[in-house]
PDB file of N, CA and C in Angstrom:
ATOM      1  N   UNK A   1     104.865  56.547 129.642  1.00  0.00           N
ATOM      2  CA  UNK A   1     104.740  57.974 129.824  1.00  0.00           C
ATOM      3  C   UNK A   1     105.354  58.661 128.604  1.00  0.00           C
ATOM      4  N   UNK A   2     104.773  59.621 127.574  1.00  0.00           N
ATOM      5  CA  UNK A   2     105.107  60.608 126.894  1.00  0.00           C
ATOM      6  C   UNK A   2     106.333  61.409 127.252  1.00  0.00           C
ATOM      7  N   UNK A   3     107.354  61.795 126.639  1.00  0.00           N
ATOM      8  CA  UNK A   3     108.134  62.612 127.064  1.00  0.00           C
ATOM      9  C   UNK A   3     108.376  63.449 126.049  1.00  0.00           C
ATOM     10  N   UNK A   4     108.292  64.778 125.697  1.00  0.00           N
ATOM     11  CA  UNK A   4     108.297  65.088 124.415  1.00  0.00           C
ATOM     12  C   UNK A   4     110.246  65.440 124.511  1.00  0.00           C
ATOM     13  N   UNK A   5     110.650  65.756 125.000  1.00  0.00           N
ATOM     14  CA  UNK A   5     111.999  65.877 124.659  1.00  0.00           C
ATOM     15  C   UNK A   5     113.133  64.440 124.398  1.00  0.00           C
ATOM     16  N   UNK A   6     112.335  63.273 124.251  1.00  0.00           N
ATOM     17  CA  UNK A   6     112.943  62.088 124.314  1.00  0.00           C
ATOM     18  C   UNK A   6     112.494  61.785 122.754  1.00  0.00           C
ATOM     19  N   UNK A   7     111.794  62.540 122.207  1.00  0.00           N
ATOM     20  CA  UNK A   7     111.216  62.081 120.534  1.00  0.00           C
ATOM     21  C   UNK A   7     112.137  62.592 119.605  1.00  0.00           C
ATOM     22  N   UNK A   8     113.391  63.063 119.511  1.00  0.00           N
ATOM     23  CA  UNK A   8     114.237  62.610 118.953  1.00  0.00           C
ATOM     24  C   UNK A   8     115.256  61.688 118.710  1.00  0.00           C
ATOM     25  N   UNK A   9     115.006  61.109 120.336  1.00  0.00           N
ATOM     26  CA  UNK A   9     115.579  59.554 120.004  1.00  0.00           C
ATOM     27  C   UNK A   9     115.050  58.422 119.647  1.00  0.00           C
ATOM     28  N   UNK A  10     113.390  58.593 119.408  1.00  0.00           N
ATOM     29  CA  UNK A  10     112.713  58.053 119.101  1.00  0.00           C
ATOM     30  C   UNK A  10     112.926  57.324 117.438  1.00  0.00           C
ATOM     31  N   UNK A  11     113.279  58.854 117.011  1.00  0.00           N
ATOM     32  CA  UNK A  11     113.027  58.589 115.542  1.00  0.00           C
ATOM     33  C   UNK A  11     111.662  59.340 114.755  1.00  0.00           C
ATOM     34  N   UNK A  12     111.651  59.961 114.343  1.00  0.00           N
ATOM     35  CA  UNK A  12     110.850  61.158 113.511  1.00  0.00           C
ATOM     36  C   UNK A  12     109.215  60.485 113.766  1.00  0.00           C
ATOM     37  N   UNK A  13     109.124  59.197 113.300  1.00  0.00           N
ATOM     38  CA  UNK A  13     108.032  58.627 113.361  1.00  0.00           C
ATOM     39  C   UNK A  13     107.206  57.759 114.682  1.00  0.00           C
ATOM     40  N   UNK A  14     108.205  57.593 115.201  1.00  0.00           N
ATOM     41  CA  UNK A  14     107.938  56.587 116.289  1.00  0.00           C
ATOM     42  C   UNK A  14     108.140  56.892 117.949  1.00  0.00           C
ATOM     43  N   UNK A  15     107.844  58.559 117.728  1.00  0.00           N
ATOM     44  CA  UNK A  15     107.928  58.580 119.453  1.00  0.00           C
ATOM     45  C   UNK A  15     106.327  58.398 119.839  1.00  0.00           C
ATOM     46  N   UNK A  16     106.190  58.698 121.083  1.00  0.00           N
ATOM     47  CA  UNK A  16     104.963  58.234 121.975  1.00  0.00           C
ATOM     48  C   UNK A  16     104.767  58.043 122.902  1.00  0.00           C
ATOM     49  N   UNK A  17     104.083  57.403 123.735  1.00  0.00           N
ATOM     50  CA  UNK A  17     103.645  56.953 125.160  1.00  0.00           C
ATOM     51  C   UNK A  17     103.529  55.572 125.269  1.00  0.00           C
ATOM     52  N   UNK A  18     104.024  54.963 126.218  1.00  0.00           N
ATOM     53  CA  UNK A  18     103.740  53.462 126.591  1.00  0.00           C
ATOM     54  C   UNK A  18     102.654  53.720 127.494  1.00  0.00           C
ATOM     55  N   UNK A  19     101.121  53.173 127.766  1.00  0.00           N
ATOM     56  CA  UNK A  19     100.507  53.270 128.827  1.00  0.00           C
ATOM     57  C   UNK A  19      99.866  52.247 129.520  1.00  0.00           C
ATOM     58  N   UNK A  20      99.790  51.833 130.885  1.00  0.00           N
ATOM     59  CA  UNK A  20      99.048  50.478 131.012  1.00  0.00           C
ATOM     60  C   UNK A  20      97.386  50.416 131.319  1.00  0.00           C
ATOM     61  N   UNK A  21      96.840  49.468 130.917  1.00  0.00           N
ATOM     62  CA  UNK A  21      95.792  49.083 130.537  1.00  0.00           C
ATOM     63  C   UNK A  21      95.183  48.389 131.152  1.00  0.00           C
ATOM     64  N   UNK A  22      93.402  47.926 131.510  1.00  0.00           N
ATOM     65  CA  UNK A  22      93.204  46.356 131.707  1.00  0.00           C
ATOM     66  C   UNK A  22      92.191  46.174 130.610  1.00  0.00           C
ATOM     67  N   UNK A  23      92.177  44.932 129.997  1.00  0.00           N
ATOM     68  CA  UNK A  23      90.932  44.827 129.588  1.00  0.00           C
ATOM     69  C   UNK A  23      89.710  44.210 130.144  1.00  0.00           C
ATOM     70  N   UNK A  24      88.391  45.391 129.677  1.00  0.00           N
ATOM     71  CA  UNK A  24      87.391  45.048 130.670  1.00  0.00           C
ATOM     72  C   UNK A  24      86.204  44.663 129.900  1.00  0.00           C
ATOM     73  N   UNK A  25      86.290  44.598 128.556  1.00  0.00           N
ATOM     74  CA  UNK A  25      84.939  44.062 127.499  1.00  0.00           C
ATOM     75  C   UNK A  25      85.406  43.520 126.525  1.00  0.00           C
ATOM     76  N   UNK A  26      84.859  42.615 125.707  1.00  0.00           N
ATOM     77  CA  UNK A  26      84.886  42.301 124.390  1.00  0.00           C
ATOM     78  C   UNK A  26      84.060  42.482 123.494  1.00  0.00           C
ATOM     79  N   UNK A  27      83.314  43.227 122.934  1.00  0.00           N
ATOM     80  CA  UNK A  27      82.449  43.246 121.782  1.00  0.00           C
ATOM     81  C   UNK A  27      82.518  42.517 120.354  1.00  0.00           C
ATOM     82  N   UNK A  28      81.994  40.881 120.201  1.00  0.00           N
ATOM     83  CA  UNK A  28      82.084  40.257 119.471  1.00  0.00           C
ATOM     84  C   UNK A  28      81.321  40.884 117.925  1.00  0.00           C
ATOM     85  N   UNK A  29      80.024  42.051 118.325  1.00  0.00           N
ATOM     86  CA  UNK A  29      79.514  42.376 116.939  1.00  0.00           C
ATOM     87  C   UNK A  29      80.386  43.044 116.228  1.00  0.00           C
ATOM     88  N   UNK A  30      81.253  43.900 116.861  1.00  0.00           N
ATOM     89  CA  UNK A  30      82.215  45.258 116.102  1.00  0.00           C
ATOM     90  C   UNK A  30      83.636  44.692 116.001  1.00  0.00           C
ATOM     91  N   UNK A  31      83.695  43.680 117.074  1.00  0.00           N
ATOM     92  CA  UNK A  31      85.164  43.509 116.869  1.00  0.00           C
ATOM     93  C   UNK A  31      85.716  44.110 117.562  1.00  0.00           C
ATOM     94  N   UNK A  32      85.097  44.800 118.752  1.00  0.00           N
ATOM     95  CA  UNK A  32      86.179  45.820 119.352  1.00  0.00           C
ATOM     96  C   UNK A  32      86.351  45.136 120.929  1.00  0.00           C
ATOM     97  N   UNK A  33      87.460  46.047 121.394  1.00  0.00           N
ATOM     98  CA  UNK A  33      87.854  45.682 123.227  1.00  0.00           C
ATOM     99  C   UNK A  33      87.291  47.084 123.849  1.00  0.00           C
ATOM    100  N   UNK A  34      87.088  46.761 125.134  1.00  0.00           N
ATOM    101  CA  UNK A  34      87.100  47.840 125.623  1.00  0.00           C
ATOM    102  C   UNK A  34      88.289  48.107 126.779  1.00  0.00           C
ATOM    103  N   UNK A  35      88.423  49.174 127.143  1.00  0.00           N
ATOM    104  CA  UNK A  35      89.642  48.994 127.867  1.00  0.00           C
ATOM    105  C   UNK A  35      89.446  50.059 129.147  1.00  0.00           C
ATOM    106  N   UNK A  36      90.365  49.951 130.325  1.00  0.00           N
ATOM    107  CA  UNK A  36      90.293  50.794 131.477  1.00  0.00           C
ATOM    108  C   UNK A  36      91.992  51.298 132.115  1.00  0.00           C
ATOM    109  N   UNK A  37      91.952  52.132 132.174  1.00  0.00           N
ATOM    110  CA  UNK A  37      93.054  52.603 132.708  1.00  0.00           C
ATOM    111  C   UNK A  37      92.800  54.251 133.483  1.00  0.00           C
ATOM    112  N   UNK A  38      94.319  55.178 133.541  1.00  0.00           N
ATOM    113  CA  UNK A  38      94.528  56.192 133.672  1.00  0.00           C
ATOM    114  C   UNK A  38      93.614  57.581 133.569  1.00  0.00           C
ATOM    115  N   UNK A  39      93.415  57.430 131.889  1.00  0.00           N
ATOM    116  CA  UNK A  39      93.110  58.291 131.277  1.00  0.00           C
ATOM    117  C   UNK A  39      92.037  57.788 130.575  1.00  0.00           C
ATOM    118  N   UNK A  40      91.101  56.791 131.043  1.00  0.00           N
ATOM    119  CA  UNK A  40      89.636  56.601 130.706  1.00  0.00           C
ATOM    120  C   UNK A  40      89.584  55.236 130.421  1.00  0.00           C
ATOM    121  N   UNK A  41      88.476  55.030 129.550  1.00  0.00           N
ATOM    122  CA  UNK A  41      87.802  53.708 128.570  1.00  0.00           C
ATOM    123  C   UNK A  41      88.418  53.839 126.648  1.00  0.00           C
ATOM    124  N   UNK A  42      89.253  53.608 126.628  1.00  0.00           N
ATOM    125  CA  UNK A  42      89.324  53.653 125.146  1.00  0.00           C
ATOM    126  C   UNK A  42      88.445  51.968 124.411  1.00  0.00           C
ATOM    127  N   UNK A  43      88.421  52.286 123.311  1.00  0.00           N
ATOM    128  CA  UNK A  43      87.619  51.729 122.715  1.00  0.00           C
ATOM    129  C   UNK A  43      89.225  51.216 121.580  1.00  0.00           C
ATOM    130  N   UNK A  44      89.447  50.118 121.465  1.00  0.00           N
ATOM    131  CA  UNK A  44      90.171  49.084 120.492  1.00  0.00           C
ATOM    132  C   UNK A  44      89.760  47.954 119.512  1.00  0.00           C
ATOM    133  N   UNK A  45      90.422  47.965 118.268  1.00  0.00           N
ATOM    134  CA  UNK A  45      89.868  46.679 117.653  1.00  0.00           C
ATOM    135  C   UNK A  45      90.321  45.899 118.867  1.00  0.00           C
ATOM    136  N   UNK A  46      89.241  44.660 118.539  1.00  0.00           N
ATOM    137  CA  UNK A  46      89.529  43.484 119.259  1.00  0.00           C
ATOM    138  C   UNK A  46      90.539  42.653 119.877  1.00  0.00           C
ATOM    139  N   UNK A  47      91.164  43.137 121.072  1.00  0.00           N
ATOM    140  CA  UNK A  47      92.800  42.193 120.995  1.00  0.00           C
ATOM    141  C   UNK A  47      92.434  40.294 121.588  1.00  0.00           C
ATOM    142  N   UNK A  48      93.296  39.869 121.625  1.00  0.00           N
ATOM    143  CA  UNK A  48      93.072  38.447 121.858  1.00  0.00           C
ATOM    144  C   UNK A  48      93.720  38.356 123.410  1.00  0.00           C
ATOM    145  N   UNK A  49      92.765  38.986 124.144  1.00  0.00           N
ATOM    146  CA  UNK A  49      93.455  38.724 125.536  1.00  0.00           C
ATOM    147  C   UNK A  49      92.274  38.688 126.809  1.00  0.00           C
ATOM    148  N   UNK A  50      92.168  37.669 127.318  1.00  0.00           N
ATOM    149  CA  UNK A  50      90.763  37.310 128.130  1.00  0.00           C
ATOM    150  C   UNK A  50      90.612  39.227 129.202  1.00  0.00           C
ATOM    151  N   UNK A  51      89.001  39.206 129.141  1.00  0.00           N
ATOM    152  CA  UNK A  51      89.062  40.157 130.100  1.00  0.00           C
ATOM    153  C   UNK A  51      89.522  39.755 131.842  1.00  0.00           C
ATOM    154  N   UNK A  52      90.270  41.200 131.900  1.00  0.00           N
ATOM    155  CA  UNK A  52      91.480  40.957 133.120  1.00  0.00           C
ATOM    156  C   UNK A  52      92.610  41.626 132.861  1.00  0.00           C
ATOM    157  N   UNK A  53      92.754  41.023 131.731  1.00  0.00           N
ATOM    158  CA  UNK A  53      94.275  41.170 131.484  1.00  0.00           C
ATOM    159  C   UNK A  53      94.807  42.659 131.724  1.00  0.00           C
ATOM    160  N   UNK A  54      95.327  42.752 131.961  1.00  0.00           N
ATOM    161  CA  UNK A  54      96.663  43.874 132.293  1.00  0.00           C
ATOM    162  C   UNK A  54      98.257  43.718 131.189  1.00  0.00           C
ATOM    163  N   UNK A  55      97.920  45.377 130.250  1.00  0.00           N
ATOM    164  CA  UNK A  55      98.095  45.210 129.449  1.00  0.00           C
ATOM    165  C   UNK A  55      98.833  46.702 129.299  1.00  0.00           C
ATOM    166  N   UNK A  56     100.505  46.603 128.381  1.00  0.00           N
ATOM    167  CA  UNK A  56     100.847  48.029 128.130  1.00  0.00           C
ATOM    168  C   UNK A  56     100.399  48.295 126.254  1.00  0.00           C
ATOM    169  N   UNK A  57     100.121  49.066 126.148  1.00  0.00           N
ATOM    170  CA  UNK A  57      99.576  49.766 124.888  1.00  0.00           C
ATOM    171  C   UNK A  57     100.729  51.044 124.987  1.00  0.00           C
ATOM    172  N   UNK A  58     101.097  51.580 123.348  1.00  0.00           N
ATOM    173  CA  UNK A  58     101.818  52.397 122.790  1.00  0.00           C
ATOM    174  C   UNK A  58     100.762  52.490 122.191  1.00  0.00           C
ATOM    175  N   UNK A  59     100.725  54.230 122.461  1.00  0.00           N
ATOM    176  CA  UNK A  59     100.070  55.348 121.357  1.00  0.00           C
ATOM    177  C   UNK A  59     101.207  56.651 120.659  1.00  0.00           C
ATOM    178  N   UNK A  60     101.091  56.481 119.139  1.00  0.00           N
ATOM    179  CA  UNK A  60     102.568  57.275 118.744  1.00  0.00           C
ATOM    180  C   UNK A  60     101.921  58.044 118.743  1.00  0.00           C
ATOM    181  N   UNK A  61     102.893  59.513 118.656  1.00  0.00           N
ATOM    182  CA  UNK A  61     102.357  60.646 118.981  1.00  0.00           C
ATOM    183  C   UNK A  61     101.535  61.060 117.415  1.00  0.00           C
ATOM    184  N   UNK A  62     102.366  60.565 116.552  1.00  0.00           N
ATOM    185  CA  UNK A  62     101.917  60.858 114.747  1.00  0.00           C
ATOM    186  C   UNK A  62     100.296  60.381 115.095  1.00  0.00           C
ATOM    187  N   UNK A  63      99.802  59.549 115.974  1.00  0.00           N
ATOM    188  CA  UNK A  63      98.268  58.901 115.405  1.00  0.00           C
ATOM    189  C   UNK A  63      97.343  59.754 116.672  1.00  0.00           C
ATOM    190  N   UNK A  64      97.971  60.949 117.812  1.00  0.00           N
ATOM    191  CA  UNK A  64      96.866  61.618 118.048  1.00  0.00           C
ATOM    192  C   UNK A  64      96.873  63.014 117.479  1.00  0.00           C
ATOM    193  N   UNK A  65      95.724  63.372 117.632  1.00  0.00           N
ATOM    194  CA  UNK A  65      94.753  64.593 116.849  1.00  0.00           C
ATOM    195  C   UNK A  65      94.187  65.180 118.275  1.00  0.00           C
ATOM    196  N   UNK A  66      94.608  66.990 117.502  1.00  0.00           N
ATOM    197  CA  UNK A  66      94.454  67.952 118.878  1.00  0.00           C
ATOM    198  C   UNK A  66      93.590  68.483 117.665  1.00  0.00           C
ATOM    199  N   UNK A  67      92.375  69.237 118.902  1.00  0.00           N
ATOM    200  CA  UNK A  67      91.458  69.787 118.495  1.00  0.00           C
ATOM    201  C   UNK A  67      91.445  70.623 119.787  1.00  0.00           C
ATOM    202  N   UNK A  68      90.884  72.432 119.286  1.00  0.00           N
ATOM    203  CA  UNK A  68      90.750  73.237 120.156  1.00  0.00           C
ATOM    204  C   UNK A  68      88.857  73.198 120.854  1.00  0.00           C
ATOM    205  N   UNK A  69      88.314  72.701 120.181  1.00  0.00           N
ATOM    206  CA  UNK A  69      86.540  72.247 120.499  1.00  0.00           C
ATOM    207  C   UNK A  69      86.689  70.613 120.206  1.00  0.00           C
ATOM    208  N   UNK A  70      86.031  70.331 120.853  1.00  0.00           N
ATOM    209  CA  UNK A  70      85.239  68.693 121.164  1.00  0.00           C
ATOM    210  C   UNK A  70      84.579  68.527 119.638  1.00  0.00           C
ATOM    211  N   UNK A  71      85.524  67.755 118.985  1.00  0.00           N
ATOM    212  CA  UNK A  71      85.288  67.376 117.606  1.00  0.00           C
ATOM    213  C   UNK A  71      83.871  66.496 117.457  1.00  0.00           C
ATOM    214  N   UNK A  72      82.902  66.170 116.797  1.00  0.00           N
ATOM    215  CA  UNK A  72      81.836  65.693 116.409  1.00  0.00           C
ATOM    216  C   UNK A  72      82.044  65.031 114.747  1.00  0.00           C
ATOM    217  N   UNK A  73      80.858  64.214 114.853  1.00  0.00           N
ATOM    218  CA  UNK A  73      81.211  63.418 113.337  1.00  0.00           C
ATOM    219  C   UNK A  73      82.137  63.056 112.746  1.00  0.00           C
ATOM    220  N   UNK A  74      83.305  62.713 113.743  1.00  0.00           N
ATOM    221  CA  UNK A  74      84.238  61.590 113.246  1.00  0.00           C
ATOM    222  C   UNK A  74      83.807  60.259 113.294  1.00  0.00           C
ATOM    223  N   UNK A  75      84.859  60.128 113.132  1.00  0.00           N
ATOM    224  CA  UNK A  75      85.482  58.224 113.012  1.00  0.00           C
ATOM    225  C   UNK A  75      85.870  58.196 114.042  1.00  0.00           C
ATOM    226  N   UNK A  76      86.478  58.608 114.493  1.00  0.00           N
ATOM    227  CA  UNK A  76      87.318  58.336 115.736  1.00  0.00           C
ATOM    228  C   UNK A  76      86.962  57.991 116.929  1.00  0.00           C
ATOM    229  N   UNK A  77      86.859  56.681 117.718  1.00  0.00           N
ATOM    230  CA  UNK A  77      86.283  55.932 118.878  1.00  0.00           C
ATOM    231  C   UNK A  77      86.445  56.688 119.930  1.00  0.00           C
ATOM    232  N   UNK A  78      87.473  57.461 120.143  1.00  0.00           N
ATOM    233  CA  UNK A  78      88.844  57.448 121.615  1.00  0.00           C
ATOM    234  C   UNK A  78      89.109  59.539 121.728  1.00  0.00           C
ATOM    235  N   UNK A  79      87.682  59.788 121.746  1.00  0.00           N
ATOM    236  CA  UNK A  79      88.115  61.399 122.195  1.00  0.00           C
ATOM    237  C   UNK A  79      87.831  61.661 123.763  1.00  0.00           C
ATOM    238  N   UNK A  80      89.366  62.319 124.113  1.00  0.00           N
ATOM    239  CA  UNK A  80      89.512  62.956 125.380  1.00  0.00           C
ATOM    240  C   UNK A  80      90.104  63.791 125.617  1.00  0.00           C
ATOM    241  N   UNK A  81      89.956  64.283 126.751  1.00  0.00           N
ATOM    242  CA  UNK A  81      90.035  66.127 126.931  1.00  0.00           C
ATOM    243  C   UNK A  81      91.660  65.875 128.000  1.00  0.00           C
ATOM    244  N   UNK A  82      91.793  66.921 127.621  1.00  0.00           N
ATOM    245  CA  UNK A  82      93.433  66.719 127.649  1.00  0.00           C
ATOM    246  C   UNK A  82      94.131  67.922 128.197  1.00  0.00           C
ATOM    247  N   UNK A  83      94.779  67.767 129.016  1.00  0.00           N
ATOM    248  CA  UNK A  83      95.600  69.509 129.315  1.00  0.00           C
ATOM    249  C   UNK A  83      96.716  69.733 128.477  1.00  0.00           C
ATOM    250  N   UNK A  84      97.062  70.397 127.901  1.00  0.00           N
ATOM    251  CA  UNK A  84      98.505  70.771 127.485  1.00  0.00           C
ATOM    252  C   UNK A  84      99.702  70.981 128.577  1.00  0.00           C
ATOM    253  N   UNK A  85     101.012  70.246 128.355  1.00  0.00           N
ATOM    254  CA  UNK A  85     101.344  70.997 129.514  1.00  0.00           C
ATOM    255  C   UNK A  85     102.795  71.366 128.976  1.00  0.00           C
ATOM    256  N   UNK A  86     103.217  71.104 127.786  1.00  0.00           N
ATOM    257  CA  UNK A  86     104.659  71.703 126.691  1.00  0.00           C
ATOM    258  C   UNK A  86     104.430  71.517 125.827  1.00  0.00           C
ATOM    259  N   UNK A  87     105.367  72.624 124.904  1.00  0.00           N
ATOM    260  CA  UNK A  87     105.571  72.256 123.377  1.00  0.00           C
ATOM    261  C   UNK A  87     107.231  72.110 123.515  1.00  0.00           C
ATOM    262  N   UNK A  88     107.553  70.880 122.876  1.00  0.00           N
ATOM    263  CA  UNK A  88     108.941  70.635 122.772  1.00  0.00           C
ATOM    264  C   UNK A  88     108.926  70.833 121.301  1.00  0.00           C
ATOM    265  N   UNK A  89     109.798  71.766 120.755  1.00  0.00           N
ATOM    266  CA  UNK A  89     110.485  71.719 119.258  1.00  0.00           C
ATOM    267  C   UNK A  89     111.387  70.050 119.101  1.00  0.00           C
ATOM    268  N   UNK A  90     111.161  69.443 117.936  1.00  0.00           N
ATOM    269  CA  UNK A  90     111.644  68.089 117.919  1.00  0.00           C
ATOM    270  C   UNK A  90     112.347  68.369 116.464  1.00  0.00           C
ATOM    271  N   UNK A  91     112.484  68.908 115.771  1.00  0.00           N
ATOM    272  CA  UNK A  91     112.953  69.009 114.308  1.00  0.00           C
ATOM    273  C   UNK A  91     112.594  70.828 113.636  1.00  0.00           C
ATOM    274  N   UNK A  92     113.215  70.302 112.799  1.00  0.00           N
ATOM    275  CA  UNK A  92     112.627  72.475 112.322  1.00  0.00           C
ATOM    276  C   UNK A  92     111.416  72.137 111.421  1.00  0.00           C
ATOM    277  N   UNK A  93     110.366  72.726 111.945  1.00  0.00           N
ATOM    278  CA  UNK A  93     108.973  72.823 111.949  1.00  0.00           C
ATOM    279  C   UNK A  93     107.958  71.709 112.180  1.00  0.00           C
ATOM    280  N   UNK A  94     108.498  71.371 113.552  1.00  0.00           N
ATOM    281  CA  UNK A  94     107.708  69.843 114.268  1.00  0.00           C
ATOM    282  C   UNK A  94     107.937  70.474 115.301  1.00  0.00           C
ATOM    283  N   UNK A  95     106.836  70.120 116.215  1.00  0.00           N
ATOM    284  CA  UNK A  95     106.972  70.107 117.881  1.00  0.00           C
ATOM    285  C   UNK A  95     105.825  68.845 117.918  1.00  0.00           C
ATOM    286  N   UNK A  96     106.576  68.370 119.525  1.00  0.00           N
ATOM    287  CA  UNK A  96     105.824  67.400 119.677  1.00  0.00           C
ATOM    288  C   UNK A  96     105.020  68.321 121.297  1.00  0.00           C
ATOM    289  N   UNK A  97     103.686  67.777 121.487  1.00  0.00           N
ATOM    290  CA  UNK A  97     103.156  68.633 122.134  1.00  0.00           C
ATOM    291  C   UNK A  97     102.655  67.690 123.260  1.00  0.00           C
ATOM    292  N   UNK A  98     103.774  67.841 124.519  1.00  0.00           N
ATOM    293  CA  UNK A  98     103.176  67.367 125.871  1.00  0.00           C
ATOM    294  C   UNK A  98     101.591  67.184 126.503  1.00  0.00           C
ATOM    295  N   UNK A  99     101.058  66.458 126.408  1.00  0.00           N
ATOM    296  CA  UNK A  99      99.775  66.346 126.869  1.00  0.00           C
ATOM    297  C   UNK A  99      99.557  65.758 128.222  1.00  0.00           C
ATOM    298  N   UNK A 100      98.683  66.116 129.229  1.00  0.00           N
ATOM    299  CA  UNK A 100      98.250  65.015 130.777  1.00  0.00           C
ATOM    300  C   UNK A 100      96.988  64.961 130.427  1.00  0.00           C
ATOM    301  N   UNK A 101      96.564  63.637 130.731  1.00  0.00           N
ATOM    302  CA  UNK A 101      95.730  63.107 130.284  1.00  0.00           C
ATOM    303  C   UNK A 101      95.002  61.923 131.582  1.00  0.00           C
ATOM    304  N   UNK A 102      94.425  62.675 132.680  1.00  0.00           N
ATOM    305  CA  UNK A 102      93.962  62.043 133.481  1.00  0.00           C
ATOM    306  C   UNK A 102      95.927  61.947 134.404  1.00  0.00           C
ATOM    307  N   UNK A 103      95.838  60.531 134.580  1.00  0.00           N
ATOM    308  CA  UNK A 103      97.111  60.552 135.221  1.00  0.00           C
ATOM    309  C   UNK A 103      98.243  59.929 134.165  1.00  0.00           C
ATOM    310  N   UNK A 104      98.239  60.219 132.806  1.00  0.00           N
ATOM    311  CA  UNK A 104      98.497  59.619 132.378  1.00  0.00           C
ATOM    312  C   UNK A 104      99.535  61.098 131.185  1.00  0.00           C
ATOM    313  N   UNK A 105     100.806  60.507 130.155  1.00  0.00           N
ATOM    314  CA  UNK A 105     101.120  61.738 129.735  1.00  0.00           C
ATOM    315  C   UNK A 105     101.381  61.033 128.096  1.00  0.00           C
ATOM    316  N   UNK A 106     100.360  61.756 127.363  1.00  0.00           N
ATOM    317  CA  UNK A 106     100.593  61.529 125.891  1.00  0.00           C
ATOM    318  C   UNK A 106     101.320  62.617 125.425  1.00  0.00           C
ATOM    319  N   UNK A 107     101.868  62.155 123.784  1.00  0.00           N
ATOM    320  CA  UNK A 107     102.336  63.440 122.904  1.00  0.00           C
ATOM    321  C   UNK A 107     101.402  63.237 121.821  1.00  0.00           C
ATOM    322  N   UNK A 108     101.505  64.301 120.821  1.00  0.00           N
ATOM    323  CA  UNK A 108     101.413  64.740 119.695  1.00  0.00           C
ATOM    324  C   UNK A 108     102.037  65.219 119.187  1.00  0.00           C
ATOM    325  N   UNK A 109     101.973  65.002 117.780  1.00  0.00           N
ATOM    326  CA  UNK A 109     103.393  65.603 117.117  1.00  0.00           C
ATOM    327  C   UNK A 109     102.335  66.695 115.736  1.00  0.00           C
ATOM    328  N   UNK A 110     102.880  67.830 115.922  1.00  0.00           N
ATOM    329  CA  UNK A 110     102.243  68.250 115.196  1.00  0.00           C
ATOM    330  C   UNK A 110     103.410  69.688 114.394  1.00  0.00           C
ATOM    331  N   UNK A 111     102.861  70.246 113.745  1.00  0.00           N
ATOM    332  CA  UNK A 111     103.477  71.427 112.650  1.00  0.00           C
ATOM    333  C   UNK A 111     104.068  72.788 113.389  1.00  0.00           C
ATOM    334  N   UNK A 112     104.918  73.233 113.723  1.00  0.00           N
ATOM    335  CA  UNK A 112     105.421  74.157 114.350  1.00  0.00           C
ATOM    336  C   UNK A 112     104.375  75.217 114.110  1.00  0.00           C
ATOM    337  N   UNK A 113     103.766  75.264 112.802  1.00  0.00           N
ATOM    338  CA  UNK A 113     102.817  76.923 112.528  1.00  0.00           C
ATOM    339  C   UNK A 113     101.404  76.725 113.195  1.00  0.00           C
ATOM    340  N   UNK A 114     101.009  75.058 113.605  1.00  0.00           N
ATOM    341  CA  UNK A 114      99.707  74.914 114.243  1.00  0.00           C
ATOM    342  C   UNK A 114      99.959  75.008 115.648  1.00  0.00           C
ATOM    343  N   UNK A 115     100.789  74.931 115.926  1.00  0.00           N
ATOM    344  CA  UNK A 115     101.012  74.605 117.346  1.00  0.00           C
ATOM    345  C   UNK A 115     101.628  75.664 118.104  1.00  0.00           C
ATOM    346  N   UNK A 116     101.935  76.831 117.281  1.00  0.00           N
ATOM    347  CA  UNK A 116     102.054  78.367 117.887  1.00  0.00           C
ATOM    348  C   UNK A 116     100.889  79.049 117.833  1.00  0.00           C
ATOM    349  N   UNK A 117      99.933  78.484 117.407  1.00  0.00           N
ATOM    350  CA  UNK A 117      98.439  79.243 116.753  1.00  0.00           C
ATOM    351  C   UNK A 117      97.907  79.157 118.285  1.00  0.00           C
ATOM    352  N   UNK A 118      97.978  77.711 118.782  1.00  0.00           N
ATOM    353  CA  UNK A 118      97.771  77.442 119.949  1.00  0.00           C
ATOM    354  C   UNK A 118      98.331  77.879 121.006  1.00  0.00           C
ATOM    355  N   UNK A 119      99.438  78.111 121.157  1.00  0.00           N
ATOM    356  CA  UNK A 119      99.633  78.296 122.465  1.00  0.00           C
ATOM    357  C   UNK A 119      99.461  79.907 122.770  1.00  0.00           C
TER     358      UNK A 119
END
């Protein structure tokens, strides 16, 4: 679970969410897993773990991306719609930004001047 007021003990770089997982595909052409939990199907490179498995995954808050519209023509495998539900100030001009996510609670860490634009 995300906690945004716990990401200063984290360490500037390394706060986040622990979340659990199962895996439910392997895609040998791409290399990728597929996965089931909480907060959907994410899409992973390939892990080495038979489908079944039950599995915790860390997502740091530095590697998600908030968008106010449903982004198009990325790269990015793993877009989902997300409630906001805090902005915790974590440093002077960082907040990390509470997210629920199905039943599930991510952060983001993003720029104090983007993240007042928003709220």
């Amino acid at each position: 679970m995300g906690r945004g007021e716990l990401d200063p003990l984290a360490g500037r770089f390394e706060a986040g969410a622990v979340l659990s997982v199962r895996v439910t595909a392997h895609d040998p052409r791409w290399r990728l897993s597929q996965l089931t939990s909480n907060f959907g199907s994410p899409t992973v490179p390939r892990l080495d773990a038979p489908v079944g498995t039950a599995l915790r995954v860390r997502v740091r808050a530095r590697d998600v991306i908030l968008a106010v519209i449903r982004p198009t023509g990325i790269s990015a495998l793993n877009v989902r719609a997300a409630e906001v539900e805090r902005l915790v100030p974590i440093e002077e001009g960082a907040l990390a930004v509470q997210l629920r996510l199905g039943g599930e609670r991510l952060l983001a860490r993003v720029t104090d001047a983007r993240a007042r634009r928003w709220a």
